[in-house]
C-alpha atoms as a PDB file:
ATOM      1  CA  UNK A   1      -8.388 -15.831  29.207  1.00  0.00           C
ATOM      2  CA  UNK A   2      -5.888 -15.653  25.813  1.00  0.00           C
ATOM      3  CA  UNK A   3      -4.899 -18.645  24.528  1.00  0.00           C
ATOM      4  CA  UNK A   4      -1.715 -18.884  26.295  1.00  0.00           C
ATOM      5  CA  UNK A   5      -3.462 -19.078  29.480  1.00  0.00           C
ATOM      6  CA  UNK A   6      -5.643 -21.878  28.438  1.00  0.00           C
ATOM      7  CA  UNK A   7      -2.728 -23.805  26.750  1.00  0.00           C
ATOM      8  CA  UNK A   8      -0.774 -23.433  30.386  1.00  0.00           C
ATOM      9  CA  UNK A   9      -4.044 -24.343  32.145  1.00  0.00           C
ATOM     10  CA  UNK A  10      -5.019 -27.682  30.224  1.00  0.00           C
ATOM     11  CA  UNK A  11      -1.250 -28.637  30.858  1.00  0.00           C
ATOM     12  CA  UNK A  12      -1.094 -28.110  34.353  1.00  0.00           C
ATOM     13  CA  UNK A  13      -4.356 -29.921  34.987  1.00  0.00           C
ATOM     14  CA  UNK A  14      -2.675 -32.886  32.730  1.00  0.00           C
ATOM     15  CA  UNK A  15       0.505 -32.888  35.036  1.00  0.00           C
ATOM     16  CA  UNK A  16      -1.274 -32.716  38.325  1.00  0.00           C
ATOM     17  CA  UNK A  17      -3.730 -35.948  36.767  1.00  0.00           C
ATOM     18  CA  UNK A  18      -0.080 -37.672  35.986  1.00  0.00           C
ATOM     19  CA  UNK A  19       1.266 -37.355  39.240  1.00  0.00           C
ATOM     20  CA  UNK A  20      -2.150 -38.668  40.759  1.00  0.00           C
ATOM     21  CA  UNK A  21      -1.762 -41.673  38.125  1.00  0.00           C
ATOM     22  CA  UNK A  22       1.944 -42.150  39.450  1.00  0.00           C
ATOM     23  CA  UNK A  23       0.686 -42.265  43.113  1.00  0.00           C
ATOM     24  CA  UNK A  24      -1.966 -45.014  42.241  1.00  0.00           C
ATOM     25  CA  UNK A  25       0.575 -46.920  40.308  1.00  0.00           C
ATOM     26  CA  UNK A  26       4.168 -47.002  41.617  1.00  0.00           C
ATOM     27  CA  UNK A  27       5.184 -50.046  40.321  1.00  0.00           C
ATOM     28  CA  UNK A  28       4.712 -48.066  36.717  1.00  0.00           C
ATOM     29  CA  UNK A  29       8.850 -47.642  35.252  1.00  0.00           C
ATOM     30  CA  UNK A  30      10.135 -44.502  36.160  1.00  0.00           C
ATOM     31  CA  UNK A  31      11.726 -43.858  32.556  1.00  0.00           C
ATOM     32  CA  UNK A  32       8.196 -44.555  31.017  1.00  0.00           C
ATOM     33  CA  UNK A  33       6.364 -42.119  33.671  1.00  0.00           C
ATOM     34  CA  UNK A  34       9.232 -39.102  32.776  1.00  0.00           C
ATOM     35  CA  UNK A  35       8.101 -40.090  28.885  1.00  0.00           C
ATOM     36  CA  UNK A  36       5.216 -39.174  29.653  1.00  0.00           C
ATOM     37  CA  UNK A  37       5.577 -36.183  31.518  1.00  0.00           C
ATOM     38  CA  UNK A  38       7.669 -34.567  28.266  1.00  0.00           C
ATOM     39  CA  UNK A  39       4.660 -35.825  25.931  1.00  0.00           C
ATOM     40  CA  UNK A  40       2.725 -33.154  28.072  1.00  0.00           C
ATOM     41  CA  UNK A  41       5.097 -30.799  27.955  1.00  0.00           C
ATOM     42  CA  UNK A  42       4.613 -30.875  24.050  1.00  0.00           C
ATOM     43  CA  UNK A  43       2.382 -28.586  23.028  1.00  0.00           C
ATOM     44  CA  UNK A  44       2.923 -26.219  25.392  1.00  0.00           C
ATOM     45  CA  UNK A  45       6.401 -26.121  24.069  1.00  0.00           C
ATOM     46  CA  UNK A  46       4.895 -25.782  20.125  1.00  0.00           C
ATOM     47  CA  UNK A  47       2.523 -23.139  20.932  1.00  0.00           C
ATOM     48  CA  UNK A  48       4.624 -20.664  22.642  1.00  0.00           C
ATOM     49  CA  UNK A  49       7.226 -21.586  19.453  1.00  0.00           C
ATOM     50  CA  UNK A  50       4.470 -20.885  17.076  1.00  0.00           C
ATOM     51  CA  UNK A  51       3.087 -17.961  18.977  1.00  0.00           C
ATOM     52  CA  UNK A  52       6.691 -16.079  18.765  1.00  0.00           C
ATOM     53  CA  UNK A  53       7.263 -17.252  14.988  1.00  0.00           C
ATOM     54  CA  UNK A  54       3.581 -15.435  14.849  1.00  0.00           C
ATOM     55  CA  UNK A  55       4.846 -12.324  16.425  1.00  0.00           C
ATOM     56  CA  UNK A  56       7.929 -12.205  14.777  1.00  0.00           C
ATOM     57  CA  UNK A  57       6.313 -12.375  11.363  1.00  0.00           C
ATOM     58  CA  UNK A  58       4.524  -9.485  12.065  1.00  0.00           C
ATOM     59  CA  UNK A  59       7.191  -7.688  12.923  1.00  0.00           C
ATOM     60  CA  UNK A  60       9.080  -8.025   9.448  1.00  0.00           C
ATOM     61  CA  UNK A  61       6.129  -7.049   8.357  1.00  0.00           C
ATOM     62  CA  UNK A  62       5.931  -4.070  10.110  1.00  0.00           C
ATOM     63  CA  UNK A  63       9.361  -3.010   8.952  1.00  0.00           C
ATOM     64  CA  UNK A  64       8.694  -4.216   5.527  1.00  0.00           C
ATOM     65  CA  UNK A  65       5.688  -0.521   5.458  1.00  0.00           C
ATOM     66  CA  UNK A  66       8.530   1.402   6.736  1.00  0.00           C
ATOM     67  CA  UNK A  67      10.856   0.805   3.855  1.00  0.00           C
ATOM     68  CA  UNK A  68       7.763   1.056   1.233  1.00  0.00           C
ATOM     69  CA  UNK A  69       6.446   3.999  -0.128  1.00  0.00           C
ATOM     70  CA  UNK A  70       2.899   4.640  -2.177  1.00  0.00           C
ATOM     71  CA  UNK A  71       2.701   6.297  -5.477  1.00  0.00           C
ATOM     72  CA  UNK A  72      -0.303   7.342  -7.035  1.00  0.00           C
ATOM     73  CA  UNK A  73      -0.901   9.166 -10.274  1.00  0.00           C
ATOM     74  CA  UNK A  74       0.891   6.596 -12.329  1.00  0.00           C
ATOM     75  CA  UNK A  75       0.204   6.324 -16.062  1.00  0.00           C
ATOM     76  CA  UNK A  76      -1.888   2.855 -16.530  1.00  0.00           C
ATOM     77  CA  UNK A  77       1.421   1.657 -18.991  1.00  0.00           C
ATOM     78  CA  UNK A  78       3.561   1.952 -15.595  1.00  0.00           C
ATOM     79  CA  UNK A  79       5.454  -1.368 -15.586  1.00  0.00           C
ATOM     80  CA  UNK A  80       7.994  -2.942 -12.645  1.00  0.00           C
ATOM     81  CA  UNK A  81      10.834  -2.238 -14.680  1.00  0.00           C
ATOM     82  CA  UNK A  82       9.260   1.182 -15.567  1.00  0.00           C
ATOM     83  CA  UNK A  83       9.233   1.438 -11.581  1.00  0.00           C
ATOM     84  CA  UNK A  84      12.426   0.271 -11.238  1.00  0.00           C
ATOM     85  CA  UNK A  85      14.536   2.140 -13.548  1.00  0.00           C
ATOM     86  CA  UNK A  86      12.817   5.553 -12.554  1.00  0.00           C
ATOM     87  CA  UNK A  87      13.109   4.617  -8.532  1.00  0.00           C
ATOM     88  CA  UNK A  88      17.124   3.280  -9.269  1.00  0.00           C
ATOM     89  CA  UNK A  89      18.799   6.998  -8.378  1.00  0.00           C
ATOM     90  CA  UNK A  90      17.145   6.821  -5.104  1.00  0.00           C
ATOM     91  CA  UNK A  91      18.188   3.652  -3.982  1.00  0.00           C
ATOM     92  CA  UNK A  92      17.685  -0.739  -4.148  1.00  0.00           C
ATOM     93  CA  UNK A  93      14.316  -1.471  -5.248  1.00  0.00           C
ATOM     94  CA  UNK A  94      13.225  -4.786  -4.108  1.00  0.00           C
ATOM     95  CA  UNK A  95       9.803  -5.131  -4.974  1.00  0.00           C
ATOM     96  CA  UNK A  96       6.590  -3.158  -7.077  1.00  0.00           C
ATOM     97  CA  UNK A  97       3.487  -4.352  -6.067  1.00  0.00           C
ATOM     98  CA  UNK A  98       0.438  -1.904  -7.830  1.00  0.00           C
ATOM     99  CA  UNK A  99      -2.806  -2.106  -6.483  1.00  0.00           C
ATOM    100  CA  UNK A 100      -5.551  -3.230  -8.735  1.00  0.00           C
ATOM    101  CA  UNK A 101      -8.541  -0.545  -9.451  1.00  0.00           C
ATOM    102  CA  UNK A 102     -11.915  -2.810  -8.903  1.00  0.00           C
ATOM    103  CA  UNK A 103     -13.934   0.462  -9.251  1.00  0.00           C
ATOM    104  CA  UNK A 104     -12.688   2.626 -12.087  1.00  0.00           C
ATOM    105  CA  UNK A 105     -11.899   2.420 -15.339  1.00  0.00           C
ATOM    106  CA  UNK A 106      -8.888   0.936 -16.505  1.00  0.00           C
ATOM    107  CA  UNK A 107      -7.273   4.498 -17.915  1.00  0.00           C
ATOM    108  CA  UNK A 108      -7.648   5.601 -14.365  1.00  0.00           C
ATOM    109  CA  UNK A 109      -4.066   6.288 -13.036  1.00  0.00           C
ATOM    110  CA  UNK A 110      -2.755   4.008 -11.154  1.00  0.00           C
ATOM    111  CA  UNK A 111      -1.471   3.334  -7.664  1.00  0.00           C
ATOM    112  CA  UNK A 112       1.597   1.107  -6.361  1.00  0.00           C
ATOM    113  CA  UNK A 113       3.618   0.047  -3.387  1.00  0.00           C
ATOM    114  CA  UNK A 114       7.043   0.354  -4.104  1.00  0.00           C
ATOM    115  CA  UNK A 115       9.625  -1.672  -1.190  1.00  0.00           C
ATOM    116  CA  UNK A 116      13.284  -0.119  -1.153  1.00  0.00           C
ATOM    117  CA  UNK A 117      16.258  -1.933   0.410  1.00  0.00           C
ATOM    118  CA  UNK A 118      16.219   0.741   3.574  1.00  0.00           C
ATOM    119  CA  UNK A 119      14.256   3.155   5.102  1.00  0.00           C
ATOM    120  CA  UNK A 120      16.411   6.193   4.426  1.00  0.00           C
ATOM    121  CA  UNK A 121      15.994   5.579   0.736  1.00  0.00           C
ATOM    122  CA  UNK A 122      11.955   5.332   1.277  1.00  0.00           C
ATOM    123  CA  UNK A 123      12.092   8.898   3.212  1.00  0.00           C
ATOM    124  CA  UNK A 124      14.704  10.464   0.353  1.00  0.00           C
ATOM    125  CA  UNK A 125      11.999   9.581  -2.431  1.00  0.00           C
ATOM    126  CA  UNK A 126       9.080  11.293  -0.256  1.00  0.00           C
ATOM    127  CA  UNK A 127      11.060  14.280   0.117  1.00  0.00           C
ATOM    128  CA  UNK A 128      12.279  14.845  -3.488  1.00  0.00           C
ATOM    129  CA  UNK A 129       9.037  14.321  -4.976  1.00  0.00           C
ATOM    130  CA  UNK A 130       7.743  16.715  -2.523  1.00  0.00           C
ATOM    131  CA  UNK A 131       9.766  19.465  -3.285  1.00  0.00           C
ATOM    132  CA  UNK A 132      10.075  18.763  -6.991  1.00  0.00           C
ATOM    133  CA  UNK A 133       7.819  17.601  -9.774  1.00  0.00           C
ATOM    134  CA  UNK A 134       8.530  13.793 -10.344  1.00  0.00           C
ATOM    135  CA  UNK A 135       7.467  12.167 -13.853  1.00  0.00           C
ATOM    136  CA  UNK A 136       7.295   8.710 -14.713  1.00  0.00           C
ATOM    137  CA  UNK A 137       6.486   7.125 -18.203  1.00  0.00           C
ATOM    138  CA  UNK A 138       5.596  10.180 -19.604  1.00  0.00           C
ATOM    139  CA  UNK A 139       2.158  10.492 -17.627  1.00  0.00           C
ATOM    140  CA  UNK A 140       1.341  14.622 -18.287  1.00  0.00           C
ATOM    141  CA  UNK A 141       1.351  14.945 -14.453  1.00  0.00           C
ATOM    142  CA  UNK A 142       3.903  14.198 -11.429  1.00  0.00           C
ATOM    143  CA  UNK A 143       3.198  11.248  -9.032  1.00  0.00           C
ATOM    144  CA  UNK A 144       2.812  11.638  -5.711  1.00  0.00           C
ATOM    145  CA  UNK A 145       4.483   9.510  -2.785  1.00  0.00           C
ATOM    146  CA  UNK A 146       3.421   8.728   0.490  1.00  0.00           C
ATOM    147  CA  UNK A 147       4.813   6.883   3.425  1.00  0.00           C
ATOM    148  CA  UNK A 148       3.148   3.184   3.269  1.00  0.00           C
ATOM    149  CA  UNK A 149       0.548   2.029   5.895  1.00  0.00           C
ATOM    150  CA  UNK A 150      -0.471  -1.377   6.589  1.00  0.00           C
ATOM    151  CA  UNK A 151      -3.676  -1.254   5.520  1.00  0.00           C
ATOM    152  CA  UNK A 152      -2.911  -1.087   1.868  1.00  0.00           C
ATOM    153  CA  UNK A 153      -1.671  -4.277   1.839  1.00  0.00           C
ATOM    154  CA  UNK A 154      -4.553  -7.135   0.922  1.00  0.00           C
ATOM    155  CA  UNK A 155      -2.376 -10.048   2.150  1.00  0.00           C
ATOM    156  CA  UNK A 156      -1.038  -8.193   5.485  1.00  0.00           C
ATOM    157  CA  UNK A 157      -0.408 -10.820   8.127  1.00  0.00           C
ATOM    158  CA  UNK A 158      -3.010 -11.488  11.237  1.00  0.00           C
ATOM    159  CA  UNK A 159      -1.747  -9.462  14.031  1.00  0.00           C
ATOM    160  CA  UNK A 160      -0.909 -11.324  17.167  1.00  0.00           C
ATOM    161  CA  UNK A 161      -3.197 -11.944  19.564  1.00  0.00           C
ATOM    162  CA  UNK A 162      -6.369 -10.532  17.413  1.00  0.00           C
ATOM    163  CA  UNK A 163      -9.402 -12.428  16.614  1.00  0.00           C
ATOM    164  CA  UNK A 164     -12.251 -11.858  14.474  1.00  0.00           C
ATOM    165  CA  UNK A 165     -15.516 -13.772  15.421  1.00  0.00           C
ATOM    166  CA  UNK A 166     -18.228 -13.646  13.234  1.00  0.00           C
ATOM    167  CA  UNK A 167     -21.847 -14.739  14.115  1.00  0.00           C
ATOM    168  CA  UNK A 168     -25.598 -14.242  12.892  1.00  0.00           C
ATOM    169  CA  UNK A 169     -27.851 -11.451  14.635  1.00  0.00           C
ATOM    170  CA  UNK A 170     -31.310 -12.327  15.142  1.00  0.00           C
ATOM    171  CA  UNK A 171     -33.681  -9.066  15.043  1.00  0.00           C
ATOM    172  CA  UNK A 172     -33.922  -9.272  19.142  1.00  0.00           C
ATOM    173  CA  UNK A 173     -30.760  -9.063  19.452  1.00  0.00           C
ATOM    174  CA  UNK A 174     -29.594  -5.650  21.118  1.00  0.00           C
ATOM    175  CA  UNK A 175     -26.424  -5.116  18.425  1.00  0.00           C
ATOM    176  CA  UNK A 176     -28.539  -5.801  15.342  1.00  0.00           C
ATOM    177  CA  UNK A 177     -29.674  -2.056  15.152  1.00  0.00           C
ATOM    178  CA  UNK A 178     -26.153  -1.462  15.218  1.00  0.00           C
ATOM    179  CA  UNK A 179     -25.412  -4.241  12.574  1.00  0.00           C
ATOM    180  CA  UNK A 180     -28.141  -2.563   9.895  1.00  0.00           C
ATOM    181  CA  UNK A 181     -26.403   0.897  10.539  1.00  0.00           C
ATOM    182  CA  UNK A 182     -22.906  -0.382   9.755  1.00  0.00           C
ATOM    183  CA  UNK A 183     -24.688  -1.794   6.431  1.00  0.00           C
ATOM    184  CA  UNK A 184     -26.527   1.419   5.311  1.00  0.00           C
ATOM    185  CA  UNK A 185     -23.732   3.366   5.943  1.00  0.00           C
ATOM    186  CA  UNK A 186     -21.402   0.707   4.096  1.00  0.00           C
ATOM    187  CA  UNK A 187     -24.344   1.782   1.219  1.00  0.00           C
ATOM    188  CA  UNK A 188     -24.015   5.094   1.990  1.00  0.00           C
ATOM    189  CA  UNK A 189     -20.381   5.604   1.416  1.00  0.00           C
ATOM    190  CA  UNK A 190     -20.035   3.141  -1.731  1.00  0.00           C
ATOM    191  CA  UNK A 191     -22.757   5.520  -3.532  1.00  0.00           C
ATOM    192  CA  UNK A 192     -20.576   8.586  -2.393  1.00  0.00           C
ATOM    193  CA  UNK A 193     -17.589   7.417  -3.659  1.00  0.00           C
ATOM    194  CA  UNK A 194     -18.971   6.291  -6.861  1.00  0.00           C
ATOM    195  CA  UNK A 195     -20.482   9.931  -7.396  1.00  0.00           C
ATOM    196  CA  UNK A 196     -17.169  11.819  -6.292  1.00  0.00           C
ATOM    197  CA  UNK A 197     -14.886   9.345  -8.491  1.00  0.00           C
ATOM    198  CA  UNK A 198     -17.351  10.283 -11.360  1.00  0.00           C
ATOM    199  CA  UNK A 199     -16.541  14.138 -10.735  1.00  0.00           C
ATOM    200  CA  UNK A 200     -13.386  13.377 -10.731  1.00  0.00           C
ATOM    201  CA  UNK A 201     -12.807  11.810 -14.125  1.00  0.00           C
ATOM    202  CA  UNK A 202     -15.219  14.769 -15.315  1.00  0.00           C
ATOM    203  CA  UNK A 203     -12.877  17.183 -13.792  1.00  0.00           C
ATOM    204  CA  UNK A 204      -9.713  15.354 -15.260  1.00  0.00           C
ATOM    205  CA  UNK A 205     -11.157  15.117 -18.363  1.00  0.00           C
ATOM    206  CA  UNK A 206     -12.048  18.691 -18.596  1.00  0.00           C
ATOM    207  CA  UNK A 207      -8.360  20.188 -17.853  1.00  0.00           C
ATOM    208  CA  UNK A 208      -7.131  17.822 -20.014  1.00  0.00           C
ATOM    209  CA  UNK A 209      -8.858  19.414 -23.003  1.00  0.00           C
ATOM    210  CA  UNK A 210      -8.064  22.753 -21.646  1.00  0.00           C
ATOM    211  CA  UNK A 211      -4.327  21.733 -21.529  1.00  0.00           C
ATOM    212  CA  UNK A 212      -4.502  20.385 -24.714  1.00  0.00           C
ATOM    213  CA  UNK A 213      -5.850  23.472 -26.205  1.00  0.00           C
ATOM    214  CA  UNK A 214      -3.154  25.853 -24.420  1.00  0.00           C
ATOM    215  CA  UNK A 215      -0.561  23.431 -25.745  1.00  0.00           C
ATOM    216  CA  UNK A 216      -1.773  23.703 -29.663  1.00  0.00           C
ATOM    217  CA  UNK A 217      -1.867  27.701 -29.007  1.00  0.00           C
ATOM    218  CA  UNK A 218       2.057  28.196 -27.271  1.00  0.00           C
ATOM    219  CA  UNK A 219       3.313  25.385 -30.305  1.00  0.00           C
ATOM    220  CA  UNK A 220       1.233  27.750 -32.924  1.00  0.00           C
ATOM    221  CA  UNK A 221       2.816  30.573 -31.596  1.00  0.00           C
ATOM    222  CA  UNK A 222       6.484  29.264 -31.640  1.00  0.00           C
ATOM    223  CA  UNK A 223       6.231  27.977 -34.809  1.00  0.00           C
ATOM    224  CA  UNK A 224       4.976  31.516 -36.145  1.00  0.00           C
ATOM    225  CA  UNK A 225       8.141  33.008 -34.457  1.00  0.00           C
ATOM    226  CA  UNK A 226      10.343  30.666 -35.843  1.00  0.00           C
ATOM    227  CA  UNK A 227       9.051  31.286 -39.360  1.00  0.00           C
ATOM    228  CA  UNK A 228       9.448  34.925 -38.921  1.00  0.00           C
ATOM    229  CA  UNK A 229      13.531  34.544 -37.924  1.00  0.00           C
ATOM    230  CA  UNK A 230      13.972  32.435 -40.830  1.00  0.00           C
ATOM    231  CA  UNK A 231      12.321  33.872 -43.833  1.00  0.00           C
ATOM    232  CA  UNK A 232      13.825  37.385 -43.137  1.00  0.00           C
ATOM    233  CA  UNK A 233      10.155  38.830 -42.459  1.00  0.00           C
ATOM    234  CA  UNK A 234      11.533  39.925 -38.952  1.00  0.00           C
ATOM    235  CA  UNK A 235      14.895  41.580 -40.326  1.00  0.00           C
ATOM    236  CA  UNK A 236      12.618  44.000 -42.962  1.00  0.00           C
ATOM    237  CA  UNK A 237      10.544  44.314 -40.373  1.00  0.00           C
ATOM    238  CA  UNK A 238      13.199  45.770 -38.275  1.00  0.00           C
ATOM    239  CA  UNK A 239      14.891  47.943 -41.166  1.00  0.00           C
ATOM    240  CA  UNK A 240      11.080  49.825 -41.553  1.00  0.00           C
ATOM    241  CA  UNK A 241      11.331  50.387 -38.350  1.00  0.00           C
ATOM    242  CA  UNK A 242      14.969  51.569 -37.676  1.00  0.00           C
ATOM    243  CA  UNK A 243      15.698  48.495 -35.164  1.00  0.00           C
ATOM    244  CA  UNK A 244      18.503  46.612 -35.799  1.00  0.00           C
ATOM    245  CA  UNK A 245      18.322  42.929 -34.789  1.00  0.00           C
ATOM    246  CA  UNK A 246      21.026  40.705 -33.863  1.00  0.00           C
ATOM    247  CA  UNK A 247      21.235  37.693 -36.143  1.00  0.00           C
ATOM    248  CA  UNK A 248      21.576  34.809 -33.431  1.00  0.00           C
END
């Protein structure tokens, strides 16, 4: 029985207990007896009202994931106006909201929800940065975009007609082997994602050196050609060689 049902129930039994009172006592006014007939009425009336304005909330809610899109890989300096002016040749941004890291370091990238003013302009940003490298704030890799779901959203709104009951388990009870398996593997999978996030900083860190290194060698290397153009070295080297090179 949902709530609805009970709400219906408890007034119906209140109406038929009204009209028994009314039998007993007709010389009651009739304008007082309809009075209290509507008082009944009452909160049936303001719990079907709050039950819709319930619903309906969700609803914009709901809509609210399909215009947002999630980024990942942003520098930690990533700002909302950062997000903002980058995100502008897409479309309206209304709102950056980046999700805080409670398990890694703070020069981890980061991660945000980004709301645009429709859904077409949510879709257009996963596309482009799919097909093309997108940069933001001068972070040495492009982010990545993804459509939004609702469960990335800490303050998401109850969904209608859900509850959650909580309740202690005693060791007879038949679901509290269940219970201590939900908790070790709860264990289980914070360990593993503290290991792989480890690897994964080890890993970043290591191509960042190696990227680092490639970079000094290709600047080294230009800079040796360009010294070569300009001091003439290249031109006698041509002339010993019977090549002629074109000045520009």
């Amino acid at each position: 029985m949902n709530m609805r049902t009970m709400a219906c129930g408890m007034t119906v039994v209140t109406l038929h207990e009204m009209v028994h009172h009314e039998t007993m006592e007709n010389e009651m006014p009739r304008v007082q007896r309809r009075k209290q007939v509507l008082l009944a009425l009452v909160p049936l009336f303001s719990f079907i009202a709050m039950e819709l304005s319930d619903e309906e909330q969700y609803a914009a809610f709901k809509d609210k994931v399909k215009r947002t899109v999630y980024f990942d890989n942003l520098t930690p300096q990533a700002t909302d106006a950062v997000m903002k002016t980058a995100l502008d040749q897409f479309g309206n941004v209304l709102s950056v909201q980046f999700i805080p890291n409670y398990i890694g370091p703070s020069k981890m990238p980061a991660a945000a929800l980004v709301e645009m003013e429709t859904e077409k302009q949510a879709m257009k940003i996963i596309e482009e940065t799919e097909d093309f490298p997108f940069m933001i704030s001068g972070m040495p890799r492009p982010v990545r975009a993804f459509p939004a779901e609702i469960e990335m959203y800490e303050d998401r709104p109850r969904k209608p007609g859900r509850t959650i009951q909580c309740q202690w388990l005693e060791e007879k009870d038949p679901d509290f082997a269940v219970a201590q398996q939900i908790k070790d593997l709860v264990k289980y999978q914070a360990t593993e994602a503290s290991f792989m996030l480890k690897q994964q900083l080890a890993e970043e860190e290591r191509l960042h050196n190696k990227h680092g290194e490639t970079l000094k060698a290709n600047a080294k290397k230009l800079d040796l050609i360009e010294k070569v153009l300009t001091d003439g070295s290249a031109r006698k080297l041509g002339t010993c060689y019977n090549i002629r090179l074109q000045e520009n």
